[in-house]
N, C-alpha and C. Protein backbone atom coordinates (compact mmCIF):
# COMPACT_ATOMS: atom_id res chain seq x y z
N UNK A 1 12.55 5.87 -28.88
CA UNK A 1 11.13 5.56 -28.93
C UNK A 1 10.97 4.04 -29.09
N UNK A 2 10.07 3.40 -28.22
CA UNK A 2 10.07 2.03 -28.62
C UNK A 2 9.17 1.41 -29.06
N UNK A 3 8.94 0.55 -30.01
CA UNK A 3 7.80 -0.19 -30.64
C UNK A 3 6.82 -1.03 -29.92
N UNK A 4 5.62 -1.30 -30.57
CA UNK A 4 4.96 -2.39 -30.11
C UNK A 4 5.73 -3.52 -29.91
N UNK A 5 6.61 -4.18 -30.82
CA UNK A 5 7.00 -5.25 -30.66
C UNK A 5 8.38 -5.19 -29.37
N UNK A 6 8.51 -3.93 -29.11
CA UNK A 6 9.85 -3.69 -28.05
C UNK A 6 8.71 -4.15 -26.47
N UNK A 7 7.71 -3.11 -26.47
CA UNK A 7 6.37 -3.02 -25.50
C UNK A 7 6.15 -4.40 -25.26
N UNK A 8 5.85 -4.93 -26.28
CA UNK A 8 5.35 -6.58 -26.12
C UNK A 8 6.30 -7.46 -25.19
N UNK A 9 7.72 -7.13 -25.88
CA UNK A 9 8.93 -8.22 -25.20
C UNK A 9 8.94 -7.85 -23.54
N UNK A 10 8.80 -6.61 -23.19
CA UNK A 10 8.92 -5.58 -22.30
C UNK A 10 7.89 -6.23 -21.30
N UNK A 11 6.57 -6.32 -21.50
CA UNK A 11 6.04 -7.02 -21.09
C UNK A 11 5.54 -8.90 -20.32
N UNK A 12 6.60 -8.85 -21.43
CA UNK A 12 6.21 -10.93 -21.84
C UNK A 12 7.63 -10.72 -20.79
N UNK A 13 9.03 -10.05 -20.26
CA UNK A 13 9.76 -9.83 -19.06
C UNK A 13 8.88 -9.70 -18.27
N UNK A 14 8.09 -8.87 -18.18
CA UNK A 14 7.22 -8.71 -16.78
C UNK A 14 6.81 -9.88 -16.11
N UNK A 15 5.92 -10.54 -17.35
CA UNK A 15 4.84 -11.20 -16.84
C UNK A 15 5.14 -12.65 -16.60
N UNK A 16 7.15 -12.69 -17.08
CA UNK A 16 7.65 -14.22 -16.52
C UNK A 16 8.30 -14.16 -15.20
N UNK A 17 8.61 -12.60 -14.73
CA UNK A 17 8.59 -12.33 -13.24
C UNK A 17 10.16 -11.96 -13.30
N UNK A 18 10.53 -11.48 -14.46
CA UNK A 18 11.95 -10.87 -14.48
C UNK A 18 11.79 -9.83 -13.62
N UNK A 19 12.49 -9.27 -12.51
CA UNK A 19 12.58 -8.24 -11.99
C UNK A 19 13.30 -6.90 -12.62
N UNK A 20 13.98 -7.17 -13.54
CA UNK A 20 14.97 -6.38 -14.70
C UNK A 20 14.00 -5.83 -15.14
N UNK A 21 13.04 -7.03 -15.84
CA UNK A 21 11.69 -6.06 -16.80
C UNK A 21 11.08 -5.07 -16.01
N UNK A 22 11.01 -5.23 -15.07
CA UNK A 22 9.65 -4.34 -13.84
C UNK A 22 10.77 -3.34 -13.48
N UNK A 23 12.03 -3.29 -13.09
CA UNK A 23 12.65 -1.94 -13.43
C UNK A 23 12.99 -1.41 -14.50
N UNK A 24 12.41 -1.99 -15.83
CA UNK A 24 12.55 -1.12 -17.19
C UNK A 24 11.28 -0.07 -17.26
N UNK A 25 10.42 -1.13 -16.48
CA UNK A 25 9.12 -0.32 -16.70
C UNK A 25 9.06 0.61 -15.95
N UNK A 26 9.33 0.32 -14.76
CA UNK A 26 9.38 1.93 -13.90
C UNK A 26 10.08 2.76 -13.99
N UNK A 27 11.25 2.12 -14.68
CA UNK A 27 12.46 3.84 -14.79
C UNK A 27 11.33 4.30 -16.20
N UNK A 28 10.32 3.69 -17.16
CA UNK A 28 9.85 4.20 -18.23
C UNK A 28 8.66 5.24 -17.44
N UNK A 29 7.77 5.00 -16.68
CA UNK A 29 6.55 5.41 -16.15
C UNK A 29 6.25 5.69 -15.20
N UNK A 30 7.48 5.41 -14.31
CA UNK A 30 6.90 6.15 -12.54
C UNK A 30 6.61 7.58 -12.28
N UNK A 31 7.67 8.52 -13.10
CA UNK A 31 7.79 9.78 -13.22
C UNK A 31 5.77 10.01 -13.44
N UNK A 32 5.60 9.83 -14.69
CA UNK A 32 3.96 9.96 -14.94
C UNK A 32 2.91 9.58 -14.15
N UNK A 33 3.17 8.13 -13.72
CA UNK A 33 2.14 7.34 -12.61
C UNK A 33 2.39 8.44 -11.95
N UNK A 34 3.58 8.85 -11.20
CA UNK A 34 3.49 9.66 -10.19
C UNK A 34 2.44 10.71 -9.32
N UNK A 35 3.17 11.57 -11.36
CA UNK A 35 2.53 12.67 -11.09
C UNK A 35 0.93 12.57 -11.33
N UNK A 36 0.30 11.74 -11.71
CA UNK A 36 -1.11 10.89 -11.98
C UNK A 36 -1.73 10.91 -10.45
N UNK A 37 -0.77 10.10 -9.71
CA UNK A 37 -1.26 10.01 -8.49
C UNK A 37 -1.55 11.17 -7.47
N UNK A 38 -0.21 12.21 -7.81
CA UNK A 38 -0.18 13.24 -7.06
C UNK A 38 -1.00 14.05 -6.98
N UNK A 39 -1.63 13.95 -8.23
CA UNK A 39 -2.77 15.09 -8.66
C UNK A 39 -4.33 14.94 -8.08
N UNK A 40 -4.33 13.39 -7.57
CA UNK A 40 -5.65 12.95 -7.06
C UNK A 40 -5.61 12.80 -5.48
N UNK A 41 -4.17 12.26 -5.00
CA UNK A 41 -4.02 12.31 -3.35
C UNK A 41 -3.48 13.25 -2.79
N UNK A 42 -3.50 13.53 -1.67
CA UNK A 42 -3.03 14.55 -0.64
C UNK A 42 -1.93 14.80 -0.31
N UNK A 43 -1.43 14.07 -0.32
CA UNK A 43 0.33 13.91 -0.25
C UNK A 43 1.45 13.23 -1.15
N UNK A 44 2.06 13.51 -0.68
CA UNK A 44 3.67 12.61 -1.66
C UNK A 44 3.64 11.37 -1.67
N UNK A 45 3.42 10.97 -0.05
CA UNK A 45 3.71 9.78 0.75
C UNK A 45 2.89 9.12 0.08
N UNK A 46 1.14 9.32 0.29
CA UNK A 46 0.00 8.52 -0.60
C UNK A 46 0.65 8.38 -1.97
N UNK A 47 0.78 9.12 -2.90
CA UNK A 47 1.47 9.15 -3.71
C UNK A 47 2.28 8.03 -4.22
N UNK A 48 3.23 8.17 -3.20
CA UNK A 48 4.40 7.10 -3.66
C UNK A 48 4.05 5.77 -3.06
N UNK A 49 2.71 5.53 -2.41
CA UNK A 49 2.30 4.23 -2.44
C UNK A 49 1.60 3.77 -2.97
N UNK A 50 0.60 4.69 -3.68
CA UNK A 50 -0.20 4.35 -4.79
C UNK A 50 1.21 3.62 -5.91
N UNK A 51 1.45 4.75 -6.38
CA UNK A 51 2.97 4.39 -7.80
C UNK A 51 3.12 2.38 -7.16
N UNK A 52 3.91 2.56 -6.02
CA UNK A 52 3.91 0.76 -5.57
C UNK A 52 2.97 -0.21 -5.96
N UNK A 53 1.72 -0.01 -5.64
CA UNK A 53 0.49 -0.60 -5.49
C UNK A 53 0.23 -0.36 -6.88
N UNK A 54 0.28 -0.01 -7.57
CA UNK A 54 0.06 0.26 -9.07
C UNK A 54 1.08 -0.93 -10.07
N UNK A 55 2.49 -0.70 -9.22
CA UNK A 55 3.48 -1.09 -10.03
C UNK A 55 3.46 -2.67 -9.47
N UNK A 56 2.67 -3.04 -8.30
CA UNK A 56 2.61 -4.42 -8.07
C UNK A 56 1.41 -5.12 -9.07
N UNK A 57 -0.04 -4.65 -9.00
CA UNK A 57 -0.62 -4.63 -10.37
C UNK A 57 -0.11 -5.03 -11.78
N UNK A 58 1.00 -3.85 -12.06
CA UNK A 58 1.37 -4.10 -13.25
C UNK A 58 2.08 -5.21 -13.35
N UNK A 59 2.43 -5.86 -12.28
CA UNK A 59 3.71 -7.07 -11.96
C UNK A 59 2.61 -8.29 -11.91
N UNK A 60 1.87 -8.42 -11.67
CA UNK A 60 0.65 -9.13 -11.75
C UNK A 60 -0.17 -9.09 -12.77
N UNK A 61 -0.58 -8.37 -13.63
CA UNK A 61 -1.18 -8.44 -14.94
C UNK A 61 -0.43 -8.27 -15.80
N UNK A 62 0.78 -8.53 -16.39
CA UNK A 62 1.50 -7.84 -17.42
C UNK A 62 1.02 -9.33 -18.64
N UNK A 63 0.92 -10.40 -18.26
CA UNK A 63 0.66 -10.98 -19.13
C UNK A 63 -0.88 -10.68 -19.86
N UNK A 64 -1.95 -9.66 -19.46
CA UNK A 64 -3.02 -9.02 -19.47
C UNK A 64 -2.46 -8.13 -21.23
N UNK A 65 -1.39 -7.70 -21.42
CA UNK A 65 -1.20 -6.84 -21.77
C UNK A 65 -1.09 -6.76 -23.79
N UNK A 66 -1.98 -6.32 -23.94
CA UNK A 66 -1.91 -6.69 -25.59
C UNK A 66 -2.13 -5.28 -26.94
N UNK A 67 -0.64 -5.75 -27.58
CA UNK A 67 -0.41 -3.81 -27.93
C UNK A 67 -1.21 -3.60 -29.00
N UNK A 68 -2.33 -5.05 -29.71
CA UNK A 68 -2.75 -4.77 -30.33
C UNK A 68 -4.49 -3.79 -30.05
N UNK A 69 -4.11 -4.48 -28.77
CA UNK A 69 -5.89 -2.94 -28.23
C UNK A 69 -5.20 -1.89 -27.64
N UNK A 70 -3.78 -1.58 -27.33
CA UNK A 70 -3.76 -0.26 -26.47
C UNK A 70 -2.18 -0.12 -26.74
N UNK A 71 -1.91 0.87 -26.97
CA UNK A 71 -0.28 1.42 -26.39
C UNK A 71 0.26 1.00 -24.69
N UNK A 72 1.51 0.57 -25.03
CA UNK A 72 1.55 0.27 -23.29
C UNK A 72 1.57 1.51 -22.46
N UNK A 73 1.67 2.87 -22.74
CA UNK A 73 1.55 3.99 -22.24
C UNK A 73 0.04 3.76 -21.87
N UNK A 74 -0.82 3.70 -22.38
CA UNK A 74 -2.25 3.57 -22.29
C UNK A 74 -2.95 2.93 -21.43
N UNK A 75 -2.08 1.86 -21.09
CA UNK A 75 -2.57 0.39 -20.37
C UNK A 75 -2.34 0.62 -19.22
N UNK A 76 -0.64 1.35 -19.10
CA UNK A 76 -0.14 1.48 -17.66
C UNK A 76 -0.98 2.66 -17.39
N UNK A 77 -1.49 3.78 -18.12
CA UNK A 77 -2.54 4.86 -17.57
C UNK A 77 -3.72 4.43 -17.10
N UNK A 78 -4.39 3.51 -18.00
CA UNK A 78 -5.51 3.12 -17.64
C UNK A 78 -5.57 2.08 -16.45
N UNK A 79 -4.37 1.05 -15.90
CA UNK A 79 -4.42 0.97 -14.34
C UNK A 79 -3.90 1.84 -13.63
N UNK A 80 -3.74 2.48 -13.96
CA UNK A 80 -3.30 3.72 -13.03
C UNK A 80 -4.74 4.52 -12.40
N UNK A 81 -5.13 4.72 -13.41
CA UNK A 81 -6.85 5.52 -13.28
C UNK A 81 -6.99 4.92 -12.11
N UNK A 82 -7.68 3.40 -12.69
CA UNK A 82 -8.94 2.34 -12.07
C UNK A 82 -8.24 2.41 -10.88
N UNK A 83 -7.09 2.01 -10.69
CA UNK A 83 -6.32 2.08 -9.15
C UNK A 83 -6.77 2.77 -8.15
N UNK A 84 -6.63 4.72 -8.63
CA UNK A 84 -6.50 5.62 -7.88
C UNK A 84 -7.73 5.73 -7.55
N UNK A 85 -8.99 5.09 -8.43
CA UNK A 85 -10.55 5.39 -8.80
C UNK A 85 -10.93 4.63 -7.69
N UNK A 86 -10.28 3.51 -7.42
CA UNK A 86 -10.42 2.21 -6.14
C UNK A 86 -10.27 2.57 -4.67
N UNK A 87 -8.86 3.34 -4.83
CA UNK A 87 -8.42 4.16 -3.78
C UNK A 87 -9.41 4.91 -3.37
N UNK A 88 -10.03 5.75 -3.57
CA UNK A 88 -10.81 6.95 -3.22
C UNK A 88 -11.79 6.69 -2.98
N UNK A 89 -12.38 5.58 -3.70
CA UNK A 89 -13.48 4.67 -3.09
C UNK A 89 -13.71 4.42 -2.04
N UNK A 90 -12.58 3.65 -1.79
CA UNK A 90 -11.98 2.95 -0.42
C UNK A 90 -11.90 3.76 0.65
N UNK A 91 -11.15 4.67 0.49
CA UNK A 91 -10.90 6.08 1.34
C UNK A 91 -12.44 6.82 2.06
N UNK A 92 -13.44 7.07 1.16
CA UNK A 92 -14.27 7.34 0.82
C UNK A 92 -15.71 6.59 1.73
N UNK A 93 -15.48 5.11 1.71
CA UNK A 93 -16.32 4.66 2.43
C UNK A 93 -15.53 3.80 3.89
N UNK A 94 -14.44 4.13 4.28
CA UNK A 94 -14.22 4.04 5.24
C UNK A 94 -14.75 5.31 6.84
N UNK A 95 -15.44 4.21 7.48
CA UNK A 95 -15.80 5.52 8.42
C UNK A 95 -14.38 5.86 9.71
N UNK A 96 -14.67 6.88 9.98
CA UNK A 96 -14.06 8.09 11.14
C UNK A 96 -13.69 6.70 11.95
N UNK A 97 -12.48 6.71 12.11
CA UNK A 97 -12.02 5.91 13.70
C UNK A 97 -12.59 6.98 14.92
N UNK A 98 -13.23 6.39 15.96
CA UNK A 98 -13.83 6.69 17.15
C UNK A 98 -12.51 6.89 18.01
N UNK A 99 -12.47 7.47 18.77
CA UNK A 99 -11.33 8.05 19.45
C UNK A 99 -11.91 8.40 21.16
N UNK A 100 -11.74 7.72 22.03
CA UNK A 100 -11.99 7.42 23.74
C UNK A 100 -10.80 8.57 24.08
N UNK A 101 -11.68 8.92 25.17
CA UNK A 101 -11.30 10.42 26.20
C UNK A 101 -10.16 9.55 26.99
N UNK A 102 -9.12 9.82 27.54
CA UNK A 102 -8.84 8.87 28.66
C UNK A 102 -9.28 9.38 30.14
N UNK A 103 -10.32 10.66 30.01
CA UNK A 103 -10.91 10.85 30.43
C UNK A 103 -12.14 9.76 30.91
N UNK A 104 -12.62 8.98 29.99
CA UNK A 104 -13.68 8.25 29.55
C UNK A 104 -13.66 7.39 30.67
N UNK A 105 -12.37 6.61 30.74
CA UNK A 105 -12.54 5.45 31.90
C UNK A 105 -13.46 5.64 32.92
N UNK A 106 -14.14 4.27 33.51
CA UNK A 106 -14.95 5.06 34.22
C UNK A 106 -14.39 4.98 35.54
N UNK A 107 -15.25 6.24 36.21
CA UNK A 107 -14.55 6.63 37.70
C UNK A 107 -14.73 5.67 38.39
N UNK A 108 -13.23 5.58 39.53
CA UNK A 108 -13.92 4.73 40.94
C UNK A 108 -13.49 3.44 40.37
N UNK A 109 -12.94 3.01 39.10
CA UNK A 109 -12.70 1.90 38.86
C UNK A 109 -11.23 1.35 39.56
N UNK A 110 -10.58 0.46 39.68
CA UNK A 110 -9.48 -0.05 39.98
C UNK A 110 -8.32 0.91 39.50
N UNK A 111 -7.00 0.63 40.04
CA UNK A 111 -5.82 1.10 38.57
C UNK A 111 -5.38 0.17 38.10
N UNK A 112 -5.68 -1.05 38.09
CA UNK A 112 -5.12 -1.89 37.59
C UNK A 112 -6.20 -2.78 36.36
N UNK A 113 -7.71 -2.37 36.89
CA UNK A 113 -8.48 -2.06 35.80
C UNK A 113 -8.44 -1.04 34.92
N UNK A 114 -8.00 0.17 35.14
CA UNK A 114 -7.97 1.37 34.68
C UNK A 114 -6.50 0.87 33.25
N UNK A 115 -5.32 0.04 33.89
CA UNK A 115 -4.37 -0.30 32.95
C UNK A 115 -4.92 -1.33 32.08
N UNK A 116 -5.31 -2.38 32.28
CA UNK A 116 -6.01 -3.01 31.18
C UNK A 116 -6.75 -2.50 30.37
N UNK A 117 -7.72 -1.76 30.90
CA UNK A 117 -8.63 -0.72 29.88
C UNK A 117 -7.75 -0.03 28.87
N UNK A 118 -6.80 0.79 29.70
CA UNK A 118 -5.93 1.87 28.68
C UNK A 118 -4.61 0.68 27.25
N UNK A 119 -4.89 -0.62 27.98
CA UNK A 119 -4.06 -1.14 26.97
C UNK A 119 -4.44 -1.83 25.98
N UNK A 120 -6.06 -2.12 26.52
CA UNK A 120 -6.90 -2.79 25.16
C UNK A 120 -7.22 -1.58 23.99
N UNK A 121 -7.21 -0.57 25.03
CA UNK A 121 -7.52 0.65 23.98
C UNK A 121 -6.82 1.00 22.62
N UNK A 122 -5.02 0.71 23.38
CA UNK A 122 -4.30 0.92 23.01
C UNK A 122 -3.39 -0.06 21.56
N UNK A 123 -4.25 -1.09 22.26
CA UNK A 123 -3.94 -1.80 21.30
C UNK A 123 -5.23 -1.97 19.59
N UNK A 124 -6.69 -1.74 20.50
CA UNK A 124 -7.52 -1.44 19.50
C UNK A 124 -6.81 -0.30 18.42
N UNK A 125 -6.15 0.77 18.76
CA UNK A 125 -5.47 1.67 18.55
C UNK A 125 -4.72 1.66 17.15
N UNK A 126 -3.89 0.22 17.82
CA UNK A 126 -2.68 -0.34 16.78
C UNK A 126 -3.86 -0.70 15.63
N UNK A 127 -4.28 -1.03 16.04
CA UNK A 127 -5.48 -1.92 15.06
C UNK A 127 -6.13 -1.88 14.15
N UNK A 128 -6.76 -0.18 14.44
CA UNK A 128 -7.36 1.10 13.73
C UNK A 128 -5.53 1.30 13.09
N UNK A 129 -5.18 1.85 13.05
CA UNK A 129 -4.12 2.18 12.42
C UNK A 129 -3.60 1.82 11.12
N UNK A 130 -3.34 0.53 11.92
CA UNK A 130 -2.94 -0.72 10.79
C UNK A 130 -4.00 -1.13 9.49
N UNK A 131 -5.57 -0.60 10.28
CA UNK A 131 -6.33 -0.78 9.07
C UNK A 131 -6.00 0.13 7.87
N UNK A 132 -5.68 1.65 8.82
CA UNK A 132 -5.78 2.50 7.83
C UNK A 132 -4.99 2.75 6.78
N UNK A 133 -3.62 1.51 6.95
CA UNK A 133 -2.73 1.87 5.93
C UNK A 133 -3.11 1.52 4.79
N UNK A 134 -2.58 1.98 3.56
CA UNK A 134 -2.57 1.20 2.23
C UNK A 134 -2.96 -0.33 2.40
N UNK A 135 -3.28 -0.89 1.16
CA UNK A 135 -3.84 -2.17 0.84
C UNK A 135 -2.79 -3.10 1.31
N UNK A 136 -1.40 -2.57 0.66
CA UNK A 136 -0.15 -3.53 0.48
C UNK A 136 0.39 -3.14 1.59
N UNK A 137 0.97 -2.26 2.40
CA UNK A 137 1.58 -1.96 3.61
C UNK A 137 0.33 -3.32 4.77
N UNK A 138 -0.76 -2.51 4.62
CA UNK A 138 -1.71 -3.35 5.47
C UNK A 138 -1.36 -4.91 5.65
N UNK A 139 -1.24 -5.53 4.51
CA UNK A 139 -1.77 -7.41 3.95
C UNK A 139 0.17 -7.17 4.27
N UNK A 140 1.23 -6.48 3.89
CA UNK A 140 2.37 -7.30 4.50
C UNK A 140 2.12 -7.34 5.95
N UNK A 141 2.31 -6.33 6.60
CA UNK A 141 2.35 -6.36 7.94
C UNK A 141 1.18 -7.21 8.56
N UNK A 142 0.27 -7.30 8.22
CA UNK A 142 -0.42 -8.32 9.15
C UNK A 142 0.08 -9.70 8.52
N UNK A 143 0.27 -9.88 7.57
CA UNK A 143 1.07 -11.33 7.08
C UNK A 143 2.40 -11.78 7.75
N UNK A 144 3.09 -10.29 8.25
CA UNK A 144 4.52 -10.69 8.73
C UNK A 144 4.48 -10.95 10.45
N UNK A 145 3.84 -9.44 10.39
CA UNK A 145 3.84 -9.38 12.34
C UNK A 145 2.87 -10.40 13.39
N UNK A 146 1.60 -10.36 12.11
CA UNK A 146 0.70 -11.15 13.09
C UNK A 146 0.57 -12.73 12.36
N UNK A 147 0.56 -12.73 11.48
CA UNK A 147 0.67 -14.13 11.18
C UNK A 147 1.63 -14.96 11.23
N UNK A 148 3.17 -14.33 10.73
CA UNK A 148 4.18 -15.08 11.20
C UNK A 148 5.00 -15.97 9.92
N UNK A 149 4.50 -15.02 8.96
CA UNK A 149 5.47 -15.48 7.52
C UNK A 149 6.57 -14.35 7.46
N UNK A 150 7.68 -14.98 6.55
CA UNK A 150 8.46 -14.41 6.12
C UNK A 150 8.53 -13.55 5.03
N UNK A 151 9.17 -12.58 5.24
CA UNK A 151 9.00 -11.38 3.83
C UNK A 151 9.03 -12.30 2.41
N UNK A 152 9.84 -13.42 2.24
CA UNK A 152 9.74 -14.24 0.65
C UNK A 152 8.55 -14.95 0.82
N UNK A 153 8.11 -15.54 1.92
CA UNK A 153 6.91 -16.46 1.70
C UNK A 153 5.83 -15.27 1.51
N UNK A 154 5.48 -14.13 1.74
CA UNK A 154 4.62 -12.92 1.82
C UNK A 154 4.84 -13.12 -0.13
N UNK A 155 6.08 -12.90 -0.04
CA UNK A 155 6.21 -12.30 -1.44
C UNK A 155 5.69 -13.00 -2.44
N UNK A 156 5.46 -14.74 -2.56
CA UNK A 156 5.31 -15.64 -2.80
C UNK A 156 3.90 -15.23 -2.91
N UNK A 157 2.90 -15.28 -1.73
CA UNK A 157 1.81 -15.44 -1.68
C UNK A 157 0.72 -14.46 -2.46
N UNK A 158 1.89 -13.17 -2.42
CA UNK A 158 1.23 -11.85 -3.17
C UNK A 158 1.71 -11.77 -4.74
N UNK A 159 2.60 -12.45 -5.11
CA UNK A 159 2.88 -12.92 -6.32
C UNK A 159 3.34 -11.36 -6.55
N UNK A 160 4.30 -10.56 -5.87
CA UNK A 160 5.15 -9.56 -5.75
C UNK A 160 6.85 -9.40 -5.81
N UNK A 161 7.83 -8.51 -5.75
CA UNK A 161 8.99 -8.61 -5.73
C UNK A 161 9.15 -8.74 -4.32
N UNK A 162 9.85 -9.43 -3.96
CA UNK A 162 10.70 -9.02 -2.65
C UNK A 162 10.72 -7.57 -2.43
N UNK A 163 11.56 -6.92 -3.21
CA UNK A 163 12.17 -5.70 -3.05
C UNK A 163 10.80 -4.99 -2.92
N UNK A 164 9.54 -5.05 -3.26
CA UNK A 164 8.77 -4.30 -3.06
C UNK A 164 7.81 -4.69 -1.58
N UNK A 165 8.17 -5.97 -1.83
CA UNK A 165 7.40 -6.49 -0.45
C UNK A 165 8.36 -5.58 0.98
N UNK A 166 9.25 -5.73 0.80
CA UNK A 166 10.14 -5.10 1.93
C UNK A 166 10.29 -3.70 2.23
N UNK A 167 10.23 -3.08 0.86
CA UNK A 167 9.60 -1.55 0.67
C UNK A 167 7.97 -1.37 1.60
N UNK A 168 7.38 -2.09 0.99
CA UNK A 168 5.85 -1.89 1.55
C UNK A 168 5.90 -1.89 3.46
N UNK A 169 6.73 -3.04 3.45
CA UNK A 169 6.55 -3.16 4.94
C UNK A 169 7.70 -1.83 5.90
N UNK A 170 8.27 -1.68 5.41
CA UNK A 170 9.42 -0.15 5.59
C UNK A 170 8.53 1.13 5.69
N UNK A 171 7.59 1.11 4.70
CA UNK A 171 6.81 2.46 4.63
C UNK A 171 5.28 2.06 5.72
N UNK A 172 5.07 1.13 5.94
CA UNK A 172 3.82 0.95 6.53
C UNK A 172 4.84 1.20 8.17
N UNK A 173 5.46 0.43 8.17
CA UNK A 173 6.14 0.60 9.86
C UNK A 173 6.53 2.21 10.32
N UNK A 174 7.04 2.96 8.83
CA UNK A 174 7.25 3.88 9.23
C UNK A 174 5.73 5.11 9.66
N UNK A 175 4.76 4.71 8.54
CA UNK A 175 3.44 5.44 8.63
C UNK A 175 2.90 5.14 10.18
N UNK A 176 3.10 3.83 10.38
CA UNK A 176 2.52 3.25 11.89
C UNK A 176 3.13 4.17 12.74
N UNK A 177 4.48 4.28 12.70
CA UNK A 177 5.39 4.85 14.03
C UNK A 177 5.03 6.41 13.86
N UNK A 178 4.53 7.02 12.67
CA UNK A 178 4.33 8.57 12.54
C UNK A 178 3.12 9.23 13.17
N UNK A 179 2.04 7.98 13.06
CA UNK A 179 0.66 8.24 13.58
C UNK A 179 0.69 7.94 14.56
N UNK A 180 1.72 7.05 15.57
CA UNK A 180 1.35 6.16 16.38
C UNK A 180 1.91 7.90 17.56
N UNK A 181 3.08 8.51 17.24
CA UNK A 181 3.87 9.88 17.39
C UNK A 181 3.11 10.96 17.43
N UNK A 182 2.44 10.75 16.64
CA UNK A 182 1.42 11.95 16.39
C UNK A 182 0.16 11.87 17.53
N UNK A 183 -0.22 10.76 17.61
CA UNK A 183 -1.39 10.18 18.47
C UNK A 183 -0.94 10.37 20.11
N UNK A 184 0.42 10.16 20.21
CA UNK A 184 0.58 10.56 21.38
C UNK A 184 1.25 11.86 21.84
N UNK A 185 1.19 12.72 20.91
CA UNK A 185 1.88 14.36 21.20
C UNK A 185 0.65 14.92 21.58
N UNK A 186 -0.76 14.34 20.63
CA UNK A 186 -1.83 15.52 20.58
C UNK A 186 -2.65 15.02 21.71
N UNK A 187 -2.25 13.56 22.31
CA UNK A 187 -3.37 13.15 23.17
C UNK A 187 -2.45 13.41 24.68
């Protein structure tokens, strides 16, 4: 069992950007965040990107953290909440991506108009997609692919681990390539 004053040190690691500390804390609380998350999203996958996006938070506020108003169990619950509370928000007031017939093109047009059409589409496509990922999958990948930084300068800028920055962009490429799979079996 560990003390406030263990919590405190535990923290004051976090919040000087020890990466050691931020895996003490997650082998302490991911199990819980987890299952926190699981209970409010739809899947595993959401799930285990919330836990990320949570645990980048906590990597970012840990100097926030003071055991004399809260247990660190408490603190890491209570961003955990506001997180998932943000999420659903978010989720929530995002509208329906619009989805074109390829039927739609219009008749009588060129085929070589007809290919430009189908590739702006296609790329609007990527676009919609990419919005729809997570916060952190989203901001790496457009930081890496379209802007043209490197996973440490990303990491830098998001004041994140590497290791999570590279995680984020692993699970967003893979979510991209699942929908992108999916989008073209059903269409």
């Amino acid at each position: 069992m560990s003390t406030q004053a263990d919590d405190l040190k535990l923290m004051q690691k976090v919040a000087a950007g020890d990466e050691e500390g931020l895996d003490q804390l997650y082998s302490r609380f991911a199990p819980l965040v987890f299952k926190a998350s699981r209970q409010v999203l739809s899947s595993n996958a959401e799930a285990e990107d919330a836990v990320q996006e949570i645990y980048l938070r906590l990597w970012q506020t840990a100097d926030r953290f003071d055991p004399r108003r809260a247990k660190l169990i408490t603190w890491v619950m209570l961003l955990t909440r506001r997180h998932l509370i943000d999420r659903l928000r978010r989720k929530s007031a995002r509208p329906d991506p619009c989805h074109l017939d390829e039927q739609s093109a219009p008749a009588g047009k060129s085929a070589e108009t007809r290919s430009k059409v189908q590739q702006s589409e296609s790329l609007d496509g990527l676009r919609e997609r990419i919005q729809e990922l997570p916060d952190l999958q989203r901001t790496v990948i457009e930081r890496a692919y379209l802007q043209g930084f490197t996973l440490r300068e990303v990491a830098v800028q998001l004041d994140a681990p590497l290791g999570t920055i590279k995680s984020a962009l692993s699970r967003g490429l893979n979510r991209l390539r699942d929908r992108i799979r999916s989008d073209t079996s059903t269409g």
